[in-house]
Protein backbone atom coordinates (compact mmCIF):
# COMPACT_ATOMS: atom_id res chain seq x y z
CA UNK A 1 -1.85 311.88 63.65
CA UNK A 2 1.62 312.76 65.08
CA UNK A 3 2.50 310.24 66.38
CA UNK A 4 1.48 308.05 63.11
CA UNK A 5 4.04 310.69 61.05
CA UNK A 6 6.98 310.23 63.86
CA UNK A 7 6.05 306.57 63.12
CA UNK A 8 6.39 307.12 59.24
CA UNK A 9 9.54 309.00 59.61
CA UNK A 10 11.01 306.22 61.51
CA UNK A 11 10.42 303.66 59.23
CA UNK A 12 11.74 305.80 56.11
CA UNK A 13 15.44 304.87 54.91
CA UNK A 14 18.13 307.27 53.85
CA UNK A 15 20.35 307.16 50.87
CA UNK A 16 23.58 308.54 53.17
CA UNK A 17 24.44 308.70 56.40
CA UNK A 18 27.60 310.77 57.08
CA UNK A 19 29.85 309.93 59.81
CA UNK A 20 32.67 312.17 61.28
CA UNK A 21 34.63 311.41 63.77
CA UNK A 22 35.81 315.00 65.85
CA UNK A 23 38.64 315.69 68.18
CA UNK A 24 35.44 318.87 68.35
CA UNK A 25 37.09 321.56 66.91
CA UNK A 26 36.36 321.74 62.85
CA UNK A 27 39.25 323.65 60.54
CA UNK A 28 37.28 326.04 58.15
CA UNK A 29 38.46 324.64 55.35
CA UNK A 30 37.04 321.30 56.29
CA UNK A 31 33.40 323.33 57.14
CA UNK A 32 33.90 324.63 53.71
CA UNK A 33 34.17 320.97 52.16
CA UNK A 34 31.00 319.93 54.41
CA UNK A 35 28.70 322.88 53.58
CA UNK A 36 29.35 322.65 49.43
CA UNK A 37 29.41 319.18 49.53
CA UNK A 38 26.49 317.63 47.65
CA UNK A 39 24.01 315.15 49.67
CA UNK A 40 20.71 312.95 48.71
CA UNK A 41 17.73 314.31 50.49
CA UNK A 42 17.03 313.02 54.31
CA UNK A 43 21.21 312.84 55.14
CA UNK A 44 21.43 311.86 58.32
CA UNK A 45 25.14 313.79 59.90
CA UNK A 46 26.57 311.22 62.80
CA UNK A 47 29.18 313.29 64.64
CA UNK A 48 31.32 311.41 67.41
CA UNK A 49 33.53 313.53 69.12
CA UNK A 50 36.35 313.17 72.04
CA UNK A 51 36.31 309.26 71.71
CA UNK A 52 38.66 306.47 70.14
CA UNK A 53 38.83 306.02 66.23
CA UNK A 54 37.71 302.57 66.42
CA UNK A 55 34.82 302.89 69.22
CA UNK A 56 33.57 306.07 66.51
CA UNK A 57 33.74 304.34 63.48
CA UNK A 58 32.21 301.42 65.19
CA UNK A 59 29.81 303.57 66.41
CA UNK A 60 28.80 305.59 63.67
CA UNK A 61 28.07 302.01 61.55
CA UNK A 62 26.04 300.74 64.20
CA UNK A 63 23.84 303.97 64.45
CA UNK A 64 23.21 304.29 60.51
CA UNK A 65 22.30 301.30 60.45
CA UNK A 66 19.60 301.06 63.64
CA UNK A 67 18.41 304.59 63.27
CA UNK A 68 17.39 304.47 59.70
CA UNK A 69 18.74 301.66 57.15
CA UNK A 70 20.70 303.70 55.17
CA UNK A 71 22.23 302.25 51.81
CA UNK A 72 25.73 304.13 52.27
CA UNK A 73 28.06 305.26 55.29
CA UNK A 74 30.34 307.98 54.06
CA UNK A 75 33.57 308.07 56.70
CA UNK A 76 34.37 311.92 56.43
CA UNK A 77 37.29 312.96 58.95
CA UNK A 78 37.32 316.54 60.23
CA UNK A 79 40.62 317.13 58.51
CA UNK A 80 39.72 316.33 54.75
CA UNK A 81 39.23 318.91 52.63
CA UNK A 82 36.83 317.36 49.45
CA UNK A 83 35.26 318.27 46.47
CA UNK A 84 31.35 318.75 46.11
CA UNK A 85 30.16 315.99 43.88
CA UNK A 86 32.66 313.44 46.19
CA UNK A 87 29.90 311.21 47.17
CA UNK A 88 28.35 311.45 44.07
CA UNK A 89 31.04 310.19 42.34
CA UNK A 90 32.02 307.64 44.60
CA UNK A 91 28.63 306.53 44.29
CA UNK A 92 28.66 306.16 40.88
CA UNK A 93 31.24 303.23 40.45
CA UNK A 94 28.36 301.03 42.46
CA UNK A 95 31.04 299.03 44.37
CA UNK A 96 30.90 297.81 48.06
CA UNK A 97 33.67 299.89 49.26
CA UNK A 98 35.25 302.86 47.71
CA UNK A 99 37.57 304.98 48.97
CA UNK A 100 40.10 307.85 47.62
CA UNK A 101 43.97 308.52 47.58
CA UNK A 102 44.57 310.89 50.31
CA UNK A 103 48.40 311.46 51.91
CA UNK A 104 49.35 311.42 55.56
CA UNK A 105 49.66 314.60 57.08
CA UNK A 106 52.85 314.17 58.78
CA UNK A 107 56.78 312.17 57.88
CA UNK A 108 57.01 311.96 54.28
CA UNK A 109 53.13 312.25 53.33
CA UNK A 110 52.84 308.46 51.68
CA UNK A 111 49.72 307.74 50.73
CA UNK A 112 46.97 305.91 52.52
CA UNK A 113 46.03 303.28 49.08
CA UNK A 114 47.77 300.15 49.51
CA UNK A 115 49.00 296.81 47.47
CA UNK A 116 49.66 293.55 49.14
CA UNK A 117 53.06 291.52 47.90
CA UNK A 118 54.50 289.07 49.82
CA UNK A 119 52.03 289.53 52.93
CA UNK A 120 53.31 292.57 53.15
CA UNK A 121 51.19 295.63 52.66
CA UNK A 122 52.80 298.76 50.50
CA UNK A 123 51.74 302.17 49.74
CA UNK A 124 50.57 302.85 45.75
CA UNK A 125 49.58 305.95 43.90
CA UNK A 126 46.59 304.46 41.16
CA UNK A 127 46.54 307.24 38.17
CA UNK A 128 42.80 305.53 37.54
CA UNK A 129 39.51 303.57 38.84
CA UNK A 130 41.28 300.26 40.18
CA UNK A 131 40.80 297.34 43.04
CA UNK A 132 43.14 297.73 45.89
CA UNK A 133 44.17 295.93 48.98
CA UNK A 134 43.72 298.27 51.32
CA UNK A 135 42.81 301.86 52.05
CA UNK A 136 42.20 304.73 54.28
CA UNK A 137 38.98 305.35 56.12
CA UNK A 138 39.57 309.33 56.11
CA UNK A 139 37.04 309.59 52.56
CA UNK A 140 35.49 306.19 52.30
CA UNK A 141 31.63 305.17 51.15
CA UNK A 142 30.56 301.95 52.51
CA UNK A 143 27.57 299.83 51.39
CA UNK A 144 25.94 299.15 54.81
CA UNK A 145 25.23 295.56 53.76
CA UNK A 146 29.20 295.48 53.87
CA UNK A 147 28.85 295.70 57.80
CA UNK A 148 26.19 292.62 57.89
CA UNK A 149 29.09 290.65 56.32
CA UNK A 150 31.87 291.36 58.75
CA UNK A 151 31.76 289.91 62.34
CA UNK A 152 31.83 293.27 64.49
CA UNK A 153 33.51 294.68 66.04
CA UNK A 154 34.03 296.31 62.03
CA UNK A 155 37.03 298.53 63.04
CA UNK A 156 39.54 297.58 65.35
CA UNK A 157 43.38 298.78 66.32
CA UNK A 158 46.07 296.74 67.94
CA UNK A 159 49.31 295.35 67.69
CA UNK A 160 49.67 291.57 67.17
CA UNK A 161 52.07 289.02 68.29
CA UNK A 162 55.21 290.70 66.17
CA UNK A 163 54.86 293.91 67.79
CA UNK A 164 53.14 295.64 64.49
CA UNK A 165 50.78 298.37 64.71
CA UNK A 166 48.06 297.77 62.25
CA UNK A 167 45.36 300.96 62.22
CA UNK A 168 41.72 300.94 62.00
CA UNK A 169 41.83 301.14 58.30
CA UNK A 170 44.24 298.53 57.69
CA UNK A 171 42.12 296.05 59.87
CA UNK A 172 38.76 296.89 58.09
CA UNK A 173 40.11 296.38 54.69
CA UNK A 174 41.66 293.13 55.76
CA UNK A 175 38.48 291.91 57.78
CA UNK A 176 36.25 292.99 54.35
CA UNK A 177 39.15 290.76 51.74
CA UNK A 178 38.58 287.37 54.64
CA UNK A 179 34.55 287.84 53.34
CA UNK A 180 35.41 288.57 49.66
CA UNK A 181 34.93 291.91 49.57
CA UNK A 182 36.18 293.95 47.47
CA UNK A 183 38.41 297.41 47.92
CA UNK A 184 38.62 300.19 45.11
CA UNK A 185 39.97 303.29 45.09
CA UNK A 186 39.32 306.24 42.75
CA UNK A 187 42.54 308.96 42.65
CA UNK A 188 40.64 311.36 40.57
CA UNK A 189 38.97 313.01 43.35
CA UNK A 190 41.03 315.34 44.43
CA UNK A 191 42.30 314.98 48.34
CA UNK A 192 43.04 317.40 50.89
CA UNK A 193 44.68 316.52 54.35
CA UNK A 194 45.20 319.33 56.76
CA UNK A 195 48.61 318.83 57.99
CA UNK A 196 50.73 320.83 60.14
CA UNK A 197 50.19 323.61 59.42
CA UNK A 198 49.49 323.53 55.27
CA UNK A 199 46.67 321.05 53.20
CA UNK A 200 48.84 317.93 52.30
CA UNK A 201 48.12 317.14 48.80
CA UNK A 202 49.66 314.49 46.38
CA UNK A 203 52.35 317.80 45.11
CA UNK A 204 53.15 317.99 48.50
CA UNK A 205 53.55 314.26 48.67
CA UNK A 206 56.15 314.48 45.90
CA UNK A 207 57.85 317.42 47.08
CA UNK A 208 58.63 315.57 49.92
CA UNK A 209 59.94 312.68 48.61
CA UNK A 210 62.43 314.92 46.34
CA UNK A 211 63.94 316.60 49.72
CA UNK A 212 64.36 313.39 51.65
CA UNK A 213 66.61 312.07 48.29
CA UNK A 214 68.24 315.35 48.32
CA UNK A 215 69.36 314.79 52.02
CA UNK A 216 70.12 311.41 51.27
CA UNK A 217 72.57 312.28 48.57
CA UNK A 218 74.28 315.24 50.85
């Protein structure tokens, strides 16, 4: 009979898995986010710590998908700081990959939502629900159908033949656009970024932007 339940257990999908990659120490503002945050029943919590971002993310797609068919990947990084109902509501606009506007923790904080002009790829800040180009990983639900769809290895950094950096997030969003797939990005959810040391938000983003003018006009 137990064996016949393990067997049943097994078999059962998941709504969500979550997957966070960890450097292994968590901020408590961040096991705040995780602990309020508001899950279907059966979540299954992928933690990958001490390795690459690519190899984790790569990971943590790969083992949603074997260990129990899950319908969404939520990419949660241990410095986000989130609202409760963020899955919820990123659930709720039903698209294939949805992500948030979050701002880099260091330089001058731009945000992680891009356009594409030119073949060149340009930070935005959407004031509503829109398609994008590309986006940050950091806060980003995945339909895991998206992964069957996209030759793997799904996440990748490098540099190419120009000498450009292009980061895990960038190279997922522009491996998921060769397949048709489309990006969105909903700025209503409000973003935190632990920075060094304060919670970069999009006022910090802007508060930023007004000291690097001033020293520019000095």
């Amino acid at each position: 009979m137990r064996q016949e339940n393990e067997k049943q257990n097994k078999k059962q999908k998941s709504e969500l898995a979550i997957g966070i990659p960890t450097l292994g120490t968590i901020d408590y503002r961040v096991a705040s986010s995780l602990m309020t945050l508001g899950i279907p029943e059966n979540t299954k919590v992928i933690w990958l710590p001490r390795v690459m971002i690519d190899f984790a993310r790569n990971r943590i797609a790969k083992k949603a998908i074997e260990d129990n068919e899950c319908e969404y990947i939520l990419m949660l990084d241990d410095d986000m700081t989130f609202p409760p109902d963020t899955y919820f509501r990123l659930k709720e606009h039903g698209k294939d990959i949805t992500g948030v506007l979050a701002y880099k923790r260091r330089g001058n904080y731009s945000p992680c939502v891009y356009a594409k002009r030119d073949g060149d790829y340009f930070p935005i800040i959407p004031n509503k629900f829109c398609e994008v180009d590309a986006i940050g990983s950091s806060v980003l639900l995945i339909k895991t159908e998206v992964f069957k769809k996209i030759k793997y290895p799904w996440f990748e950094t490098y540099f190419d033949k120009d000498g450009k950096h292009w980061s895990v997030d960038m190279d997922f969003s522009k491996k998921a656009q060769k397949v048709g797939l489309k990006i969105y990005c909903d700025p209503t959810i409000e973003i935190g970024h632990i920075g060094d040391p304060q919670v970069i938000t999009q006022r910090d983003f802007f508060e930023q932007i007004k000291k690097i003018k001033g020293e520019k006009n000095d």
